[in-house]
PDB file of N, CA and C in Angstrom:
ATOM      1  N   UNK A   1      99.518-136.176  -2.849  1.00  0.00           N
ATOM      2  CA  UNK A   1      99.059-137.196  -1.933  1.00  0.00           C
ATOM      3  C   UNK A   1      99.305-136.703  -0.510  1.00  0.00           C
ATOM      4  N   UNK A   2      98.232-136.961   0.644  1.00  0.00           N
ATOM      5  CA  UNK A   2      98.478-136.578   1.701  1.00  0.00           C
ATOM      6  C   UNK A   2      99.030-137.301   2.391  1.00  0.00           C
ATOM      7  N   UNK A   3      99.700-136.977   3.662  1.00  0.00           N
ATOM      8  CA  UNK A   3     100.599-137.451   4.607  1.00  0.00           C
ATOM      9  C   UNK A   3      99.974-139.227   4.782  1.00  0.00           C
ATOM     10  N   UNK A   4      98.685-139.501   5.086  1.00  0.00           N
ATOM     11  CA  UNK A   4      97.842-140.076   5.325  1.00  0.00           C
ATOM     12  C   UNK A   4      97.979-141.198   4.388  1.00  0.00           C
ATOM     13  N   UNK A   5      97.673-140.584   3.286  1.00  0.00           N
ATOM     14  CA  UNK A   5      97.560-141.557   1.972  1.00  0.00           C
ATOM     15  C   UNK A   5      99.255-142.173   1.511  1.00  0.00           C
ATOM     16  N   UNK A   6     100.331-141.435   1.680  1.00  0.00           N
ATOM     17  CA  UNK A   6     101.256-142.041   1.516  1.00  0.00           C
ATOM     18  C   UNK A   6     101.517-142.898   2.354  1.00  0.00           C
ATOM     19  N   UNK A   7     101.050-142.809   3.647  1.00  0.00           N
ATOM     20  CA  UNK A   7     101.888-143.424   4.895  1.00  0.00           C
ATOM     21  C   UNK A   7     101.409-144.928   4.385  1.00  0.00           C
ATOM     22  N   UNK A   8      99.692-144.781   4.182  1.00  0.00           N
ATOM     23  CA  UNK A   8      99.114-146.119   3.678  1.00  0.00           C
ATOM     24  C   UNK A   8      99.492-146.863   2.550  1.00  0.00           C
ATOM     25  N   UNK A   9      99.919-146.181   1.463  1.00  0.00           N
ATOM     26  CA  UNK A   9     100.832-146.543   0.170  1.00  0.00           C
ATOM     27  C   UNK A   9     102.063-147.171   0.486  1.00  0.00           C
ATOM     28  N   UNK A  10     103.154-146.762   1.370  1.00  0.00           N
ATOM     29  CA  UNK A  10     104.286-147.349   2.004  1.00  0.00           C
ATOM     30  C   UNK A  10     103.993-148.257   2.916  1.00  0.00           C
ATOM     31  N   UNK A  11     102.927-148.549   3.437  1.00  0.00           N
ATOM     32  CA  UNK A  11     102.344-149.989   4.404  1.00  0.00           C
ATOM     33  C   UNK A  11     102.486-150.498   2.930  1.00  0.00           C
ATOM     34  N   UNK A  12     101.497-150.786   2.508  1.00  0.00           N
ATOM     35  CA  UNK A  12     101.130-151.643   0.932  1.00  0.00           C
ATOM     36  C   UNK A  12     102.782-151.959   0.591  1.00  0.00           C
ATOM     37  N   UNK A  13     103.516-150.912   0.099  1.00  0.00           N
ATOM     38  CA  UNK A  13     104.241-151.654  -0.861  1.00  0.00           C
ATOM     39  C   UNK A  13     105.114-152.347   0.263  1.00  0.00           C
ATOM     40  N   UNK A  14     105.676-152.034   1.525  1.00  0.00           N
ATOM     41  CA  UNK A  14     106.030-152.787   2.365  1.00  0.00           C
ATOM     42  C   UNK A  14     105.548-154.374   3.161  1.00  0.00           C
ATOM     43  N   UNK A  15     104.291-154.391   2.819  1.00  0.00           N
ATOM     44  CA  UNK A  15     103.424-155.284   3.169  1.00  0.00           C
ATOM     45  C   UNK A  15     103.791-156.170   1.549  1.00  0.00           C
ATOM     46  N   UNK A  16     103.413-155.974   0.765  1.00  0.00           N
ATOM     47  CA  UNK A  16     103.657-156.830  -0.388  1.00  0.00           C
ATOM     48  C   UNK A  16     105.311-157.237  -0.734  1.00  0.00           C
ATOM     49  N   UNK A  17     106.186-156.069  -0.601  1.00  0.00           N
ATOM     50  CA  UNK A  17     107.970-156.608   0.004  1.00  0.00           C
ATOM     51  C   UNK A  17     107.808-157.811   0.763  1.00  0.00           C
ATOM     52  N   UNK A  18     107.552-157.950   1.248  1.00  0.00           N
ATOM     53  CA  UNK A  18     107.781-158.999   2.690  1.00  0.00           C
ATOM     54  C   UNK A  18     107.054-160.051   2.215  1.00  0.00           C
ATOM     55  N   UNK A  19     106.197-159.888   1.880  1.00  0.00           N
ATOM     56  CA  UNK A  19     105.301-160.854   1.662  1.00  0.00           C
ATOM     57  C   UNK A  19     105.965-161.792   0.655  1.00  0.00           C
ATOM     58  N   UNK A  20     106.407-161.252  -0.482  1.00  0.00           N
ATOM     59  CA  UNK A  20     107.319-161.667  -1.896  1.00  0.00           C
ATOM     60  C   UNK A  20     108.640-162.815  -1.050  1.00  0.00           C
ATOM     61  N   UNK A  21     108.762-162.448   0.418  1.00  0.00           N
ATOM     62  CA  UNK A  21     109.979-162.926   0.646  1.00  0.00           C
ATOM     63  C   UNK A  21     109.537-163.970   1.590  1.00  0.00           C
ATOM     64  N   UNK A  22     108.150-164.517   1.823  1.00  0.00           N
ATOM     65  CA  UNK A  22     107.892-165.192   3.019  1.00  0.00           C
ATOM     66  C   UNK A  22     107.694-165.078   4.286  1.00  0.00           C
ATOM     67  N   UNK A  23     107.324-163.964   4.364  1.00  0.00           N
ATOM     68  CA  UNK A  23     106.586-163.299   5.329  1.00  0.00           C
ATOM     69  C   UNK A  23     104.867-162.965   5.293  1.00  0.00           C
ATOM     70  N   UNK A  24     104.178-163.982   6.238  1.00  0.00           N
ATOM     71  CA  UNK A  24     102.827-163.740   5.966  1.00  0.00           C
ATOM     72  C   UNK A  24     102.028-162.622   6.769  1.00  0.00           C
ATOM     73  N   UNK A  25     100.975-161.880   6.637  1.00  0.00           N
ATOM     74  CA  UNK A  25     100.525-160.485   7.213  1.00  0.00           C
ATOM     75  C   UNK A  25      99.203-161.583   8.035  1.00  0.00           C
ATOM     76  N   UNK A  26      99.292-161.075   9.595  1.00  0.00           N
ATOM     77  CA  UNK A  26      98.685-161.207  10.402  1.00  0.00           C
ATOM     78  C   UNK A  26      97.686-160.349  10.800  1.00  0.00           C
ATOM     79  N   UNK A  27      98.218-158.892  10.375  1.00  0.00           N
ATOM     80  CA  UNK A  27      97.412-157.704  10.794  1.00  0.00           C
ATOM     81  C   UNK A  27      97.736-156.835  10.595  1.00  0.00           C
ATOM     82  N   UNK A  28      97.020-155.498  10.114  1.00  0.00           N
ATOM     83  CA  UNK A  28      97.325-153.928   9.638  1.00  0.00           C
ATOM     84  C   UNK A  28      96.883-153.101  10.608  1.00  0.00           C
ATOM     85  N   UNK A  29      98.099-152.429  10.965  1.00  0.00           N
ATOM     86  CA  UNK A  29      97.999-151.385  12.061  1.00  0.00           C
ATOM     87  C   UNK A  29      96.972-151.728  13.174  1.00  0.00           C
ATOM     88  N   UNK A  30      97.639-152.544  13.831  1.00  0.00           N
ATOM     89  CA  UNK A  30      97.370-152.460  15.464  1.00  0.00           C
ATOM     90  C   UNK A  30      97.600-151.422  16.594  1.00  0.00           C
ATOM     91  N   UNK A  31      96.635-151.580  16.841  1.00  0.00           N
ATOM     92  CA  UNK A  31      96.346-150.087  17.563  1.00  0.00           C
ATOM     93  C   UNK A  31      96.352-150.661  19.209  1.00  0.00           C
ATOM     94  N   UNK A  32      96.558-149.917  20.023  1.00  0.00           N
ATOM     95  CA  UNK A  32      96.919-149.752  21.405  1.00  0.00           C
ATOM     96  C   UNK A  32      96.993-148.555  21.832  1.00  0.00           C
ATOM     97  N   UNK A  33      96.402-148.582  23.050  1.00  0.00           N
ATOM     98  CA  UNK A  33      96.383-146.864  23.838  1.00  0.00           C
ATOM     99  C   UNK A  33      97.589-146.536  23.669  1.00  0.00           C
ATOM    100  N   UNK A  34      99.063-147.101  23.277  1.00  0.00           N
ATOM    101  CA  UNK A  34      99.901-146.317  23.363  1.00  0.00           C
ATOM    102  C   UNK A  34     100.429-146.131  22.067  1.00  0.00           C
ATOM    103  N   UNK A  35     100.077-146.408  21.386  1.00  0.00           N
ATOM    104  CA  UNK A  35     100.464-146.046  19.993  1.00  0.00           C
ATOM    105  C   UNK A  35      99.713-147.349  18.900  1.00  0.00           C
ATOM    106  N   UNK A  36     100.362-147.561  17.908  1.00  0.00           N
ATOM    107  CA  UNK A  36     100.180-148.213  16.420  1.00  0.00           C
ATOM    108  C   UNK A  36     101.559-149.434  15.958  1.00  0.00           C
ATOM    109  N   UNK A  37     101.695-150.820  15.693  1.00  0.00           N
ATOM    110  CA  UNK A  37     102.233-151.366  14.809  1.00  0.00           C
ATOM    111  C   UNK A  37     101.829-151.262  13.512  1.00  0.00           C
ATOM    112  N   UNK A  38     102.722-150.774  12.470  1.00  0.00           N
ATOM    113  CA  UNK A  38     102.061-150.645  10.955  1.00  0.00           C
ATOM    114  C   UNK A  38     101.557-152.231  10.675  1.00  0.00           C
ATOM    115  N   UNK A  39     102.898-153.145  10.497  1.00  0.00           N
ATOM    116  CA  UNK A  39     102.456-154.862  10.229  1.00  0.00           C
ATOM    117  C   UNK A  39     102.505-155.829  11.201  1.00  0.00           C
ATOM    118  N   UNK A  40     101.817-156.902  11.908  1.00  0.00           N
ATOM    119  CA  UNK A  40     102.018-157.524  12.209  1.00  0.00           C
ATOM    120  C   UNK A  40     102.328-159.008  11.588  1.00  0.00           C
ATOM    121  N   UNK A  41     103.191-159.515  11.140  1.00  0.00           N
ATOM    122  CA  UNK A  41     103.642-160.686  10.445  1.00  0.00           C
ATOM    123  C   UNK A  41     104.183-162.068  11.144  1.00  0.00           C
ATOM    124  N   UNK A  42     103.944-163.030  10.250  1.00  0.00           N
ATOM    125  CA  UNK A  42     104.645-164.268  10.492  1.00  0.00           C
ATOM    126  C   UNK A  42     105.989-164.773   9.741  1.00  0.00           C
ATOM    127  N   UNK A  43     106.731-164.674  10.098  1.00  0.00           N
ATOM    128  CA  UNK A  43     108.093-165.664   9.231  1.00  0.00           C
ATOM    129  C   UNK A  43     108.620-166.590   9.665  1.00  0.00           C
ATOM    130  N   UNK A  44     108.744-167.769   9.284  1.00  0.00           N
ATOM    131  CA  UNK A  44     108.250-169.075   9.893  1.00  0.00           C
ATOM    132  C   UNK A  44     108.025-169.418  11.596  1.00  0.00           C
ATOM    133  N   UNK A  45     108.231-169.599  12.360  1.00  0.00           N
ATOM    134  CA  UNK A  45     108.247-169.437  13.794  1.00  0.00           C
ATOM    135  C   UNK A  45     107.655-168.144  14.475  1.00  0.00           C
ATOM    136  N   UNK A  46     108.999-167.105  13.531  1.00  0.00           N
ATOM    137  CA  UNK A  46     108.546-166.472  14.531  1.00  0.00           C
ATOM    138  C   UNK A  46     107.525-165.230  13.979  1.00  0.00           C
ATOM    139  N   UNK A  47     107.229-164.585  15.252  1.00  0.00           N
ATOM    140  CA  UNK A  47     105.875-163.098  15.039  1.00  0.00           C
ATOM    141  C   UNK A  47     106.780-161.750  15.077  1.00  0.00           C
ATOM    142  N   UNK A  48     106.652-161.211  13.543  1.00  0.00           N
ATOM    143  CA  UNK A  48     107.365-159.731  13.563  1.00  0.00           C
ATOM    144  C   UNK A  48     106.478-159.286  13.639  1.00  0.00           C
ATOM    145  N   UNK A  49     107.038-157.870  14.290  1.00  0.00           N
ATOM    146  CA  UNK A  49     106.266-156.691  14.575  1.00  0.00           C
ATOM    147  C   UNK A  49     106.619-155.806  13.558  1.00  0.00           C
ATOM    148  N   UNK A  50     106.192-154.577  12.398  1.00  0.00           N
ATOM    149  CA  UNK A  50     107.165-154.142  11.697  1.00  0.00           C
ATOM    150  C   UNK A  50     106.757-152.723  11.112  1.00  0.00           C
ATOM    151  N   UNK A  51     107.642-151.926  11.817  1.00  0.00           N
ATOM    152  CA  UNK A  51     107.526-150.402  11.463  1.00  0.00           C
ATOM    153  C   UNK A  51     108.132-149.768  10.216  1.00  0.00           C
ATOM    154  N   UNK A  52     106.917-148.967   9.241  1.00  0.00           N
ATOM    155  CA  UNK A  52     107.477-149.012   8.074  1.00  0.00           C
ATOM    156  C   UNK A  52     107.444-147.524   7.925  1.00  0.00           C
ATOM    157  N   UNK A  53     108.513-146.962   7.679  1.00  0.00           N
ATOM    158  CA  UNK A  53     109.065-145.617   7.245  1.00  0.00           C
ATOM    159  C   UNK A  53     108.817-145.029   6.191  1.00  0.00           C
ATOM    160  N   UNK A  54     108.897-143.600   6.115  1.00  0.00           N
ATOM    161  CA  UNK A  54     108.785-143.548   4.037  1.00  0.00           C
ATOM    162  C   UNK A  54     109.181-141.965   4.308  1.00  0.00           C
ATOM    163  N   UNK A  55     110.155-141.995   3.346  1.00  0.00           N
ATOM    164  CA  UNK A  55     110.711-140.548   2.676  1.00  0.00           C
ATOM    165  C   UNK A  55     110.747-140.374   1.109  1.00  0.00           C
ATOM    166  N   UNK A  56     110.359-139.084   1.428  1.00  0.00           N
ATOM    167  CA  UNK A  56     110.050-139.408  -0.265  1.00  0.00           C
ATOM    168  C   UNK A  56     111.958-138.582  -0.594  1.00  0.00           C
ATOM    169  N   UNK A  57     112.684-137.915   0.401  1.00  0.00           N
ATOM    170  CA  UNK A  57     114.063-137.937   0.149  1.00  0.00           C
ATOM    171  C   UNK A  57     114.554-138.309   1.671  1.00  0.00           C
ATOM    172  N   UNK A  58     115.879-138.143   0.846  1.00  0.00           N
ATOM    173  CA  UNK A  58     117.062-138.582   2.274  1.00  0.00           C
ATOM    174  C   UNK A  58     117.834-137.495   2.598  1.00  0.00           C
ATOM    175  N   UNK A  59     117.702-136.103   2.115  1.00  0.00           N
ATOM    176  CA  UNK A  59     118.131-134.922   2.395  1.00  0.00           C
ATOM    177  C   UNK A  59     118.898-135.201   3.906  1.00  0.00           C
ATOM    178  N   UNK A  60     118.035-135.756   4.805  1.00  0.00           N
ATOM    179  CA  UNK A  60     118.074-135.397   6.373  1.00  0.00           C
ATOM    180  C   UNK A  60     117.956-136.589   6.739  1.00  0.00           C
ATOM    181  N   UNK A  61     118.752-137.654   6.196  1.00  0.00           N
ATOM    182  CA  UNK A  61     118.892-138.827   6.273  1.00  0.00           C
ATOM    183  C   UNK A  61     117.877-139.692   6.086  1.00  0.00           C
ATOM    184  N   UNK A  62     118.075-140.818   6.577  1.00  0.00           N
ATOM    185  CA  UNK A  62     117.617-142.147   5.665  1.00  0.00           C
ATOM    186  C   UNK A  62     116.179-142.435   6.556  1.00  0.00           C
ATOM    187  N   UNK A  63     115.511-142.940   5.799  1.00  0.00           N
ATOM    188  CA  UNK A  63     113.833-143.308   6.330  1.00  0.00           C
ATOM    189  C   UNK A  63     114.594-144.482   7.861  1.00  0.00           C
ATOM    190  N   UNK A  64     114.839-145.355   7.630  1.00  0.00           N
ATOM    191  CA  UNK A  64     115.036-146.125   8.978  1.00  0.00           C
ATOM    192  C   UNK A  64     115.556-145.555  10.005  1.00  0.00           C
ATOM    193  N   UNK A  65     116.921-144.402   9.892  1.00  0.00           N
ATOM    194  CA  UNK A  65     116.640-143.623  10.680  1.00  0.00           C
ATOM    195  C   UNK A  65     115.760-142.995  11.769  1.00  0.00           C
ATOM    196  N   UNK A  66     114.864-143.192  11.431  1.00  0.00           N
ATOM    197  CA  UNK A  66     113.974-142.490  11.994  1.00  0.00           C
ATOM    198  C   UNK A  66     113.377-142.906  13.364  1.00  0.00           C
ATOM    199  N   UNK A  67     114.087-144.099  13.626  1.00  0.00           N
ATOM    200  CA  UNK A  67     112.918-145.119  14.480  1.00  0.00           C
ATOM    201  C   UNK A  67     113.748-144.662  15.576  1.00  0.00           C
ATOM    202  N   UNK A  68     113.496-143.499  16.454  1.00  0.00           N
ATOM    203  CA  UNK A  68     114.278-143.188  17.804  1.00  0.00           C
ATOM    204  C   UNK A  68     113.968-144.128  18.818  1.00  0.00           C
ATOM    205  N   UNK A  69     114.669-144.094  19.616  1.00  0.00           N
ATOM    206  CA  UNK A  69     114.619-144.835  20.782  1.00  0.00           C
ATOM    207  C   UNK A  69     112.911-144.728  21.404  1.00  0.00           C
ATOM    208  N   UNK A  70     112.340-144.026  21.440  1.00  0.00           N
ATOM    209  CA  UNK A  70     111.294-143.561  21.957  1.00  0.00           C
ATOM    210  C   UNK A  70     110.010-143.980  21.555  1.00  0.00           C
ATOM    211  N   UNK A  71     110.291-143.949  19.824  1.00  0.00           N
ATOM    212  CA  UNK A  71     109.256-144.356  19.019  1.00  0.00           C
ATOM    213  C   UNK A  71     109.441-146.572  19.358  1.00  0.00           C
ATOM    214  N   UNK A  72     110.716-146.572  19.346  1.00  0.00           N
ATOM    215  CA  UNK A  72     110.979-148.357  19.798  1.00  0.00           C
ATOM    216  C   UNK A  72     110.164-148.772  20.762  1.00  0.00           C
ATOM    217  N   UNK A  73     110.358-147.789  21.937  1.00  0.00           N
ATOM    218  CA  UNK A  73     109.768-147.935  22.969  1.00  0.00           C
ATOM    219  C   UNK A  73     108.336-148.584  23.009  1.00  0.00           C
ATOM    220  N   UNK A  74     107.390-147.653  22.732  1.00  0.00           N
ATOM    221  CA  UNK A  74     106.699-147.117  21.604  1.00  0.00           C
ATOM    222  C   UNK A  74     105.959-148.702  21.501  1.00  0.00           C
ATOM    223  N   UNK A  75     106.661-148.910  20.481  1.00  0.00           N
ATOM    224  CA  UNK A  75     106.547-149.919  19.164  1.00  0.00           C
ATOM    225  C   UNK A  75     106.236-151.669  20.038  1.00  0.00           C
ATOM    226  N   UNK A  76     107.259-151.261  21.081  1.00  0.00           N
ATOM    227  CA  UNK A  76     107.734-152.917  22.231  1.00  0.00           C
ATOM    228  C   UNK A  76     106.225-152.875  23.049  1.00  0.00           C
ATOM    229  N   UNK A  77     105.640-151.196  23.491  1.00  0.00           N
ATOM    230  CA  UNK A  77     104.598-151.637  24.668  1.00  0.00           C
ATOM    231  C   UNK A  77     103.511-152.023  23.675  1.00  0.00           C
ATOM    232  N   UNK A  78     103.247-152.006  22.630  1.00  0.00           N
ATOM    233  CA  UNK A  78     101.882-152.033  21.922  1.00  0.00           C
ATOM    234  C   UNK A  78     102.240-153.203  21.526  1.00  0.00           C
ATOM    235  N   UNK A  79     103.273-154.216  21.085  1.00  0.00           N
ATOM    236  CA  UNK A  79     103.761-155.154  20.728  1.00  0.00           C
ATOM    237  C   UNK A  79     103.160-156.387  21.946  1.00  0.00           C
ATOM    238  N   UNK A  80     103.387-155.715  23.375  1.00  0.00           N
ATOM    239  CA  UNK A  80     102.826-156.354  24.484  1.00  0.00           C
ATOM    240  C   UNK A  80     101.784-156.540  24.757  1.00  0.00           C
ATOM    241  N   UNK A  81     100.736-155.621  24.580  1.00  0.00           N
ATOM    242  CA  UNK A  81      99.238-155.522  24.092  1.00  0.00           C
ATOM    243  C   UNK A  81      98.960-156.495  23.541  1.00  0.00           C
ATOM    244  N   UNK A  82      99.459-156.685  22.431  1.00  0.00           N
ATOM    245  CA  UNK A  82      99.487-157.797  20.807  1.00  0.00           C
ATOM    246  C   UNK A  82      99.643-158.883  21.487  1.00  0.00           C
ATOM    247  N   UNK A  83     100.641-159.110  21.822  1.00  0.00           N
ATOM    248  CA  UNK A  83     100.702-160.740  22.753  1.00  0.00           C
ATOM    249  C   UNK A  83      99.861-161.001  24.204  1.00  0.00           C
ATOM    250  N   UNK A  84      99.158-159.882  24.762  1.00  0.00           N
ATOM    251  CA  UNK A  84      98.413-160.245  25.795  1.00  0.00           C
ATOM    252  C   UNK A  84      97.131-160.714  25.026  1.00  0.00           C
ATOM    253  N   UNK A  85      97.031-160.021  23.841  1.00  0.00           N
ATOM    254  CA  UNK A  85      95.432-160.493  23.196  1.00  0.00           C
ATOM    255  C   UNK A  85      95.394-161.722  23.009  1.00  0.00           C
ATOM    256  N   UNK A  86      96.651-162.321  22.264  1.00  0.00           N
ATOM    257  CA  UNK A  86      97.118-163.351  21.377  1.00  0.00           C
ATOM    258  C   UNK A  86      97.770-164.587  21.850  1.00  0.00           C
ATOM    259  N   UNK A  87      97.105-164.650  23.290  1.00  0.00           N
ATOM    260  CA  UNK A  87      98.378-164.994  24.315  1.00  0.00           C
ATOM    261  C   UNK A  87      98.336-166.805  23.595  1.00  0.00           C
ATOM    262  N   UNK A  88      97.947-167.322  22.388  1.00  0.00           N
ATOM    263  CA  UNK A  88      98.386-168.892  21.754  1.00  0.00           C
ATOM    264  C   UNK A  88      99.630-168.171  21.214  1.00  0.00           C
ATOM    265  N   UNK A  89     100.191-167.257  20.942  1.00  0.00           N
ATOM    266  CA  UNK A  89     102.036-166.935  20.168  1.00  0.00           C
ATOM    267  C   UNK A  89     102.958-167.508  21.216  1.00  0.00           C
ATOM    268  N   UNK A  90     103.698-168.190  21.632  1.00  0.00           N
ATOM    269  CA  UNK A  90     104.620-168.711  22.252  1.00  0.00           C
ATOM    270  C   UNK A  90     106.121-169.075  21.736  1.00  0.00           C
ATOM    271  N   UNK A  91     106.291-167.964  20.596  1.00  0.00           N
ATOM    272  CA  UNK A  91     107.406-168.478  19.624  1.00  0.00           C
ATOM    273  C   UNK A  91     108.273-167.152  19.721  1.00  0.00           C
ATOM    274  N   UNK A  92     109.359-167.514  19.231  1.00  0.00           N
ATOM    275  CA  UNK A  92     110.058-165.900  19.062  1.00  0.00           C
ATOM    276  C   UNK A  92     109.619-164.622  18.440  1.00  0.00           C
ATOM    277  N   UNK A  93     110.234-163.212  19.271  1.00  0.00           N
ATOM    278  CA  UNK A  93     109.480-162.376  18.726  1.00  0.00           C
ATOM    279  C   UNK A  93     110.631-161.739  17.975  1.00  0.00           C
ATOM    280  N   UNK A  94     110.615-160.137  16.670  1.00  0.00           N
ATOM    281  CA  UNK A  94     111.151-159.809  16.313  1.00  0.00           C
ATOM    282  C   UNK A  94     110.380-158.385  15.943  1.00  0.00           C
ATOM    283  N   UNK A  95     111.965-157.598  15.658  1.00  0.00           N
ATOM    284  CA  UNK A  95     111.067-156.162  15.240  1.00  0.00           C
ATOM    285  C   UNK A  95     112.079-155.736  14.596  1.00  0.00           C
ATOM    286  N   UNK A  96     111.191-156.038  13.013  1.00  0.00           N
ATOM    287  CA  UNK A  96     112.086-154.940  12.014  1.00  0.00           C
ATOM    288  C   UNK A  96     111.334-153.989  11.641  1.00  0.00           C
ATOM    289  N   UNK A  97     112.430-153.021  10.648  1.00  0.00           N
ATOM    290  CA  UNK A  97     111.737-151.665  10.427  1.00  0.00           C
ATOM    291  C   UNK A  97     112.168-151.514   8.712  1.00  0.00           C
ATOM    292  N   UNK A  98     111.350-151.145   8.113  1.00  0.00           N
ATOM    293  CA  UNK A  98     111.357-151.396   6.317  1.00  0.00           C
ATOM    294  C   UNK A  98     111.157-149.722   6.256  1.00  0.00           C
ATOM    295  N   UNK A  99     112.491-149.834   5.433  1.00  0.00           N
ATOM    296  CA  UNK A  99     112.754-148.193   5.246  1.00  0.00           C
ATOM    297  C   UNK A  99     112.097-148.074   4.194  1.00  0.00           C
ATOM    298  N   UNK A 100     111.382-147.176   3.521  1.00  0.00           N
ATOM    299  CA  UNK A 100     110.967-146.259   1.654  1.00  0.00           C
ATOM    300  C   UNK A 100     111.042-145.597   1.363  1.00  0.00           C
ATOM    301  N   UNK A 101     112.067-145.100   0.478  1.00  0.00           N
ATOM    302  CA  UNK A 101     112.792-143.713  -0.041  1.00  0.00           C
ATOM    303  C   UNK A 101     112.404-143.465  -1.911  1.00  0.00           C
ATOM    304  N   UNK A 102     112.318-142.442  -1.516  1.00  0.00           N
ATOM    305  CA  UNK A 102     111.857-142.404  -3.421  1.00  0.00           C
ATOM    306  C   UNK A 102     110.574-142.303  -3.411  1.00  0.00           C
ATOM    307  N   UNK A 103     110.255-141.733  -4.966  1.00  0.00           N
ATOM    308  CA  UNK A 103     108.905-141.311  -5.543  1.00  0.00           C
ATOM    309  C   UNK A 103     108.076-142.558  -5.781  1.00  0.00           C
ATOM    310  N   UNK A 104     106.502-142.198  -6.012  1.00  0.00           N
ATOM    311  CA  UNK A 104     105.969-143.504  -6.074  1.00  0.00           C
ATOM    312  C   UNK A 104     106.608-144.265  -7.744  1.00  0.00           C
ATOM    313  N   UNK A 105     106.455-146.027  -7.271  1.00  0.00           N
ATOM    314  CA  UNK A 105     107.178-146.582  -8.706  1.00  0.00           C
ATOM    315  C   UNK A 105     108.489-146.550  -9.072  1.00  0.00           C
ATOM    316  N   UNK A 106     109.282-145.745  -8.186  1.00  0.00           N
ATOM    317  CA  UNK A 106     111.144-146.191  -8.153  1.00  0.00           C
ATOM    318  C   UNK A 106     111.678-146.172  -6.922  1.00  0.00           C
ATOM    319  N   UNK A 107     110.618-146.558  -5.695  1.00  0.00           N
ATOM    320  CA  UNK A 107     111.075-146.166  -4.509  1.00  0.00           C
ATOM    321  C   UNK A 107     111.878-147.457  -4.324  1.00  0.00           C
ATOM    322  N   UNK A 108     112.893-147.109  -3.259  1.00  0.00           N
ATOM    323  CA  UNK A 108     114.021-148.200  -3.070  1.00  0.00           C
ATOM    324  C   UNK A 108     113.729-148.303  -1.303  1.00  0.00           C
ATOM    325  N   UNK A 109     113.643-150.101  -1.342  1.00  0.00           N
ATOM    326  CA  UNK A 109     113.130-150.503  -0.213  1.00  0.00           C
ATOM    327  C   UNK A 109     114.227-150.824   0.425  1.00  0.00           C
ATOM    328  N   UNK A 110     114.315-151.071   2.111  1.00  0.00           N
ATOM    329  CA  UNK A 110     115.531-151.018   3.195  1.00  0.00           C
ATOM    330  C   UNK A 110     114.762-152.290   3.716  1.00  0.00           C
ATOM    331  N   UNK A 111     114.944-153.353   4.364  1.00  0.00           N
ATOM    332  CA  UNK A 111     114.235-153.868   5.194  1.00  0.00           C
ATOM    333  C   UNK A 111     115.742-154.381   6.205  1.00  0.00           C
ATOM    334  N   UNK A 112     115.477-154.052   7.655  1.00  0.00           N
ATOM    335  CA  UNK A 112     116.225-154.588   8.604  1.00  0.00           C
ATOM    336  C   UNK A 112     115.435-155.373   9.160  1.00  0.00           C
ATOM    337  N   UNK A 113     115.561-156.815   9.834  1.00  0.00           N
ATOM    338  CA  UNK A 113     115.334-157.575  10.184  1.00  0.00           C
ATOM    339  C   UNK A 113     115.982-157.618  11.666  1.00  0.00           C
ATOM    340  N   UNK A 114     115.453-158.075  12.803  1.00  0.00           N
ATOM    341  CA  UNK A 114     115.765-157.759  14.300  1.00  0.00           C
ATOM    342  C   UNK A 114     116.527-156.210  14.287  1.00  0.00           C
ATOM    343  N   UNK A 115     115.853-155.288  13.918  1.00  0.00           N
ATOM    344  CA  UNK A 115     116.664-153.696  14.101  1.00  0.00           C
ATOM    345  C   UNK A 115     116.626-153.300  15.536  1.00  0.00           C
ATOM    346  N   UNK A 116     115.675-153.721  16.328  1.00  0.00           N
ATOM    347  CA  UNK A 116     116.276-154.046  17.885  1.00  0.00           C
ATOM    348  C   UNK A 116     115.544-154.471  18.757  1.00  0.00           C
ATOM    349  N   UNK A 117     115.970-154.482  19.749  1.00  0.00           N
ATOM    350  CA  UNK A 117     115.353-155.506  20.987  1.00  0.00           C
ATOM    351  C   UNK A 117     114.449-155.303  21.697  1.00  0.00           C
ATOM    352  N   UNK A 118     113.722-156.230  22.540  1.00  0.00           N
ATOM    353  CA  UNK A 118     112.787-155.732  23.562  1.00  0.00           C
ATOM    354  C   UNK A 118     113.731-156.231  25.040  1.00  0.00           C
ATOM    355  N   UNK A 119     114.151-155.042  25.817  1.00  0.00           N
ATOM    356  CA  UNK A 119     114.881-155.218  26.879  1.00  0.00           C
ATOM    357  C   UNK A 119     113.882-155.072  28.012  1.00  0.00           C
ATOM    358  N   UNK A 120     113.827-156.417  28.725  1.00  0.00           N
ATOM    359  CA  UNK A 120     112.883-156.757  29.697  1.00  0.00           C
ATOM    360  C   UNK A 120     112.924-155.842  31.199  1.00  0.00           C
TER     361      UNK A 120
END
């Protein structure tokens, strides 16, 4: 499977995680000149934003890992985009990041919930 096709396989099973838990999908990969949100979601109030990881090992540590400061960055200006389009959201915002480690069919899911902030 290519880079491509997994990345989209780990949206899915991350998108259906969340979903199982009450989290409804607003939108798949939102795009912005400055980058991509994989999910955009609802959980009750409030609007997550939510970056989803995938390793198929942890050799070199863990899929959530991964979310550097940069890529956050990243993640907050396209997030701003999202709410200038959307400007009826007036509720709290949040940004987690859903780790996926493992082969397809035993992969073991991470989900952090507020993994961090948007500093104004």
């Amino acid at each position: 499977m290519n880079r491509r096709a997994s990345g989209s396989e780990a949206e899915r099973l991350a998108c259906d995680y969340l979903s199982a838990r009450g989290l409804k999908l607003l939108q798949r990969n939102f795009y912005c000149r400055g980058g991509e949100i994989d999910l955009v979601m609802r959980h009750g109030d409030s609007l997550v934003f939510v970056e989803v990881r995938y390793r198929r090992r942890s050799d070199y540590g863990r899929a959530v890992e991964t979310v550097s400061a940069q890529k956050q960055l990243r993640i907050v200006r396209c997030a701003r985009h999202y709410l200038a389009r959307h400007r009826q959201w007036n509720s709290a915002v949040r940004f987690d990041v859903v780790g996926i480690e493992g082969e397809a069919g035993r992969a073991a899911i991470l989900w952090i919930q507020d993994a961090f902030r948007c500093e104004t």
